[in-house]
Protein backbone atom coordinates (compact mmCIF):
# COMPACT_ATOMS: atom_id res chain seq x y z
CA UNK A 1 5.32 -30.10 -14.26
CA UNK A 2 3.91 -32.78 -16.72
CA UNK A 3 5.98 -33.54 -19.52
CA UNK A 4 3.88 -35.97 -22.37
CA UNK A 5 6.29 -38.86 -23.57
CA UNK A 6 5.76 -40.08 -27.11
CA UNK A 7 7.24 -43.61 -27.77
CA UNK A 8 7.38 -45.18 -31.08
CA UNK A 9 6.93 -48.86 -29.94
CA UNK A 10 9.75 -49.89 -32.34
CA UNK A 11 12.16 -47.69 -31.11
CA UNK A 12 12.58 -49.74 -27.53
CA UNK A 13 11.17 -52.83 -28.56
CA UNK A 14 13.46 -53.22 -31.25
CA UNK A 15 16.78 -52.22 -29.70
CA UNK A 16 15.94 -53.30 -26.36
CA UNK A 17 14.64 -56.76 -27.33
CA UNK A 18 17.34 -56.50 -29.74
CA UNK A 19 20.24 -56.51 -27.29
CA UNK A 20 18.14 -58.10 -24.19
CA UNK A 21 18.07 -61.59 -26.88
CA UNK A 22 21.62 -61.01 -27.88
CA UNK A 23 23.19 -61.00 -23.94
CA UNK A 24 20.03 -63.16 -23.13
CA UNK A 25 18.63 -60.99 -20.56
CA UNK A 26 15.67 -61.99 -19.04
CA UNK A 27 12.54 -59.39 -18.09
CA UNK A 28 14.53 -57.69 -15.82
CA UNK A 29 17.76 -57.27 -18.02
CA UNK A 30 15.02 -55.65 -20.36
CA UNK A 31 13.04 -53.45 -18.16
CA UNK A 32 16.71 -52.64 -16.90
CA UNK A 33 17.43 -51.65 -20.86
CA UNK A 34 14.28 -49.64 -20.83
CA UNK A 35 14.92 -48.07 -17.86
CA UNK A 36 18.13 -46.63 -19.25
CA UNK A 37 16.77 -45.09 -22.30
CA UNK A 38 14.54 -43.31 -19.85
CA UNK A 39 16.38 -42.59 -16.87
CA UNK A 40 17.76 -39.39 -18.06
CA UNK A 41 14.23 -37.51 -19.25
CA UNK A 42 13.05 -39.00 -15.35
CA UNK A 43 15.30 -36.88 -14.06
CA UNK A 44 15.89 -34.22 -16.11
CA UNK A 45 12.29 -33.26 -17.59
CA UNK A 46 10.44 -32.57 -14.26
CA UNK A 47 12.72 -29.75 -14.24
CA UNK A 48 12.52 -27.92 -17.65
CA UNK A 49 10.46 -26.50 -20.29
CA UNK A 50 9.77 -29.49 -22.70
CA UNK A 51 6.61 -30.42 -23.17
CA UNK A 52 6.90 -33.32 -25.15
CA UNK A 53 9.65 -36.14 -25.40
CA UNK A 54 9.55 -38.04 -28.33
CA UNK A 55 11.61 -41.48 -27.52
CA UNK A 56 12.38 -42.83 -31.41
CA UNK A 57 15.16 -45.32 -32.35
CA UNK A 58 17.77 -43.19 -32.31
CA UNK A 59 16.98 -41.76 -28.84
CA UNK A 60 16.54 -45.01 -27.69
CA UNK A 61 20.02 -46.12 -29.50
CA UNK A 62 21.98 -43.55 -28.18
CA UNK A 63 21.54 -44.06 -24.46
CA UNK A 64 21.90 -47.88 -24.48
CA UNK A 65 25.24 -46.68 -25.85
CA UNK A 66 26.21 -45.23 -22.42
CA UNK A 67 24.73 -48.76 -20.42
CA UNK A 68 27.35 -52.04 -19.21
CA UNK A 69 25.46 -55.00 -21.01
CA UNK A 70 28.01 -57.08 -19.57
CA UNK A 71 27.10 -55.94 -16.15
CA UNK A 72 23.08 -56.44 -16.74
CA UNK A 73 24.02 -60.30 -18.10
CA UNK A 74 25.89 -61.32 -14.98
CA UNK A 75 22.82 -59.70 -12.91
CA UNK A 76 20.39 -61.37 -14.87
């Protein structure tokens, strides 16, 4: 099933660059960050109904939430 995904460019450029220049991470510490705001819909969307998924700041604000910056720096 194909699920469209709407991103408001300021919702992961801004808190992704955000916290990828605070820990300066490089480009993988930020497609890491990016990949954590959308590793949940990856898995979960294939699966259900939606139709749409709409990642805004706070979407995008409350998954970093759930990531170890720490870890990504000493990767990085």
């Amino acid at each position: 099933m194909w699920c469209k995904i709407i991103i408001k460019v300021y919702s992961l450029e801004g808190e992704a660059w955000t916290q990828a220049l605070e820990y300066k991470l490089g480009a993988r510490g930020l497609r890491s960050l990016c990949e954590a705001v959308l590793n949940d819909a990856m898995f979960e969307l294939p699966e259900s109904d939606v139709k749409a998924l709409k990642v805004t700041k706070s979407y995008a604000e409350q998954r970093l939430v759930k990531i170890e910056l720490l870890a990504l720096k000493v990767v990085s």
